[in-house]
Protein backbone atom coordinates (compact mmCIF):
# COMPACT_ATOMS: atom_id res chain seq x y z
CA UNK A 1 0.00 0.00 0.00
CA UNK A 2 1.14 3.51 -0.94
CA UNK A 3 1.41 6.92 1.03
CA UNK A 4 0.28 9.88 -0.93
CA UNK A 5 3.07 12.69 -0.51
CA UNK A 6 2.18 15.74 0.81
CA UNK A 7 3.62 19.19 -0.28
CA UNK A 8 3.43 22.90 1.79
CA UNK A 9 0.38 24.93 1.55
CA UNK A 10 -0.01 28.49 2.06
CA UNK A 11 -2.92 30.71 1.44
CA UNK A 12 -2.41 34.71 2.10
CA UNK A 13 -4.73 37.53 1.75
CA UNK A 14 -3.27 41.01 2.48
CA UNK A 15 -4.86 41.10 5.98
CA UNK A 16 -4.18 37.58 7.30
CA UNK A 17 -3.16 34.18 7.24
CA UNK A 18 -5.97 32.10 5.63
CA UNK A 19 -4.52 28.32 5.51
CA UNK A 20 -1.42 26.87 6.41
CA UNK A 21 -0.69 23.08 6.56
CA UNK A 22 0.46 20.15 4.59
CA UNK A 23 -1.82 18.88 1.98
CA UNK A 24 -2.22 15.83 -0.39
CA UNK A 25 -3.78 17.82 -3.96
CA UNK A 26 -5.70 21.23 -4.61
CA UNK A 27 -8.02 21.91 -6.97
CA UNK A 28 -8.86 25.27 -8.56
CA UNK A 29 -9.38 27.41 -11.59
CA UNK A 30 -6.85 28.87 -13.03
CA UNK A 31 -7.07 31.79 -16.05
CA UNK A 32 -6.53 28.69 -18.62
CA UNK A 33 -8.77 25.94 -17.06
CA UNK A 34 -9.47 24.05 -13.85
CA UNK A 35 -6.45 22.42 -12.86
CA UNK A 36 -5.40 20.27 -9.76
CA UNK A 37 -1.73 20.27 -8.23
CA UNK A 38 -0.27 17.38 -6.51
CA UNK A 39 2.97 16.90 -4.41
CA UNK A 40 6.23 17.36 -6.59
CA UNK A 41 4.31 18.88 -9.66
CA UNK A 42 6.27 20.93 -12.40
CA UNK A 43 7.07 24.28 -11.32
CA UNK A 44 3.75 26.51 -11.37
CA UNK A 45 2.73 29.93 -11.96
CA UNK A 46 -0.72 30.86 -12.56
CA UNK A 47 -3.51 33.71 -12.04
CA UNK A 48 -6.41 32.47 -10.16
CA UNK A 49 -10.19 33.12 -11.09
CA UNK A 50 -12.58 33.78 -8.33
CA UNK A 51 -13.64 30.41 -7.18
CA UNK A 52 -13.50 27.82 -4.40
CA UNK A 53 -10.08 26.29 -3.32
CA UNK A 54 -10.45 22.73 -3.30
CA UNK A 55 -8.01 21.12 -0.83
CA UNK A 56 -7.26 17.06 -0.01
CA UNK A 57 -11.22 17.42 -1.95
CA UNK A 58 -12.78 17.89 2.16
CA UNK A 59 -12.45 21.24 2.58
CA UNK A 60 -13.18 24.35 0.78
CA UNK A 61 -11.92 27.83 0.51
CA UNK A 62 -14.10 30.44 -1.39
CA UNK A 63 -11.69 33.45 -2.90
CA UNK A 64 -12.14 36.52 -4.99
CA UNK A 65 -8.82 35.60 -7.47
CA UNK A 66 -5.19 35.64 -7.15
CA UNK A 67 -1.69 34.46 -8.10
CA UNK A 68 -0.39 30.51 -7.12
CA UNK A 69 3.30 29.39 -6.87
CA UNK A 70 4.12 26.38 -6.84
CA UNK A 71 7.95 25.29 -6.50
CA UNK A 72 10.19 23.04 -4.53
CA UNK A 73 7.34 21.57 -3.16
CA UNK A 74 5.52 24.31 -1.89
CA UNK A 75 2.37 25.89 -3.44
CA UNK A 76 1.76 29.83 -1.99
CA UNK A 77 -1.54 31.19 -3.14
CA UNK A 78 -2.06 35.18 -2.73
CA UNK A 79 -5.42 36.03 -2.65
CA UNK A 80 -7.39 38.95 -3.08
CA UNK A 81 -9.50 38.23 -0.03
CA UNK A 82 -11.46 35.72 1.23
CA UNK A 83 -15.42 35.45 0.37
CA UNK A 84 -17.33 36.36 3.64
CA UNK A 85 -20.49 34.40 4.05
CA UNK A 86 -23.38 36.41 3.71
CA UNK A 87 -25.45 36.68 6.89
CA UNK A 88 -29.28 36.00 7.05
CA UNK A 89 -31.35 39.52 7.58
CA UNK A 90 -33.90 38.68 10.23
């Protein structure tokens, strides 16, 4: 039986630290397609669209856009912001 390999993960808005751990794959759209990145993938740069991060395919980050890296094993993303949730009017 195999062990996936993980790679870094960073996600930075200009106000804060959004994510930061070790991760198995994320999946996101880029400004040519949806792509997904994987531990020890080709060196990356690539503008972001506004979507939802996809990460280990559990857990979900919602962004405006940005700019990934992705070399020597680590993948920073640079986001615009992060998508508040929109609270109920009662």
């Amino acid at each position: 039986m195999s062990v996936a390999a993980n790679f870094k993960c960073i996600v930075l808005s200009p106000r804060k630290l959004i994510y930061q751990n070790e991760i198995q794959s994320i999946f996101l759209s880029g400004d040519q397609g949806e792509f997904e990145i994987l531990a020890y993938h080709y060196p990356l740069l690539s503008v972001i669209k506004p979507s939802n991060l996809i990460i280990n395919w559990s857990e979900a980050i919602p962004i405006r856009g940005g700019v990934l890296r992705f070399f020597a094993n680590e993948c920073v993303i640079m986001v615009e912001d992060e998508i508040k949730k929109k609270k109920k009017n009662n």
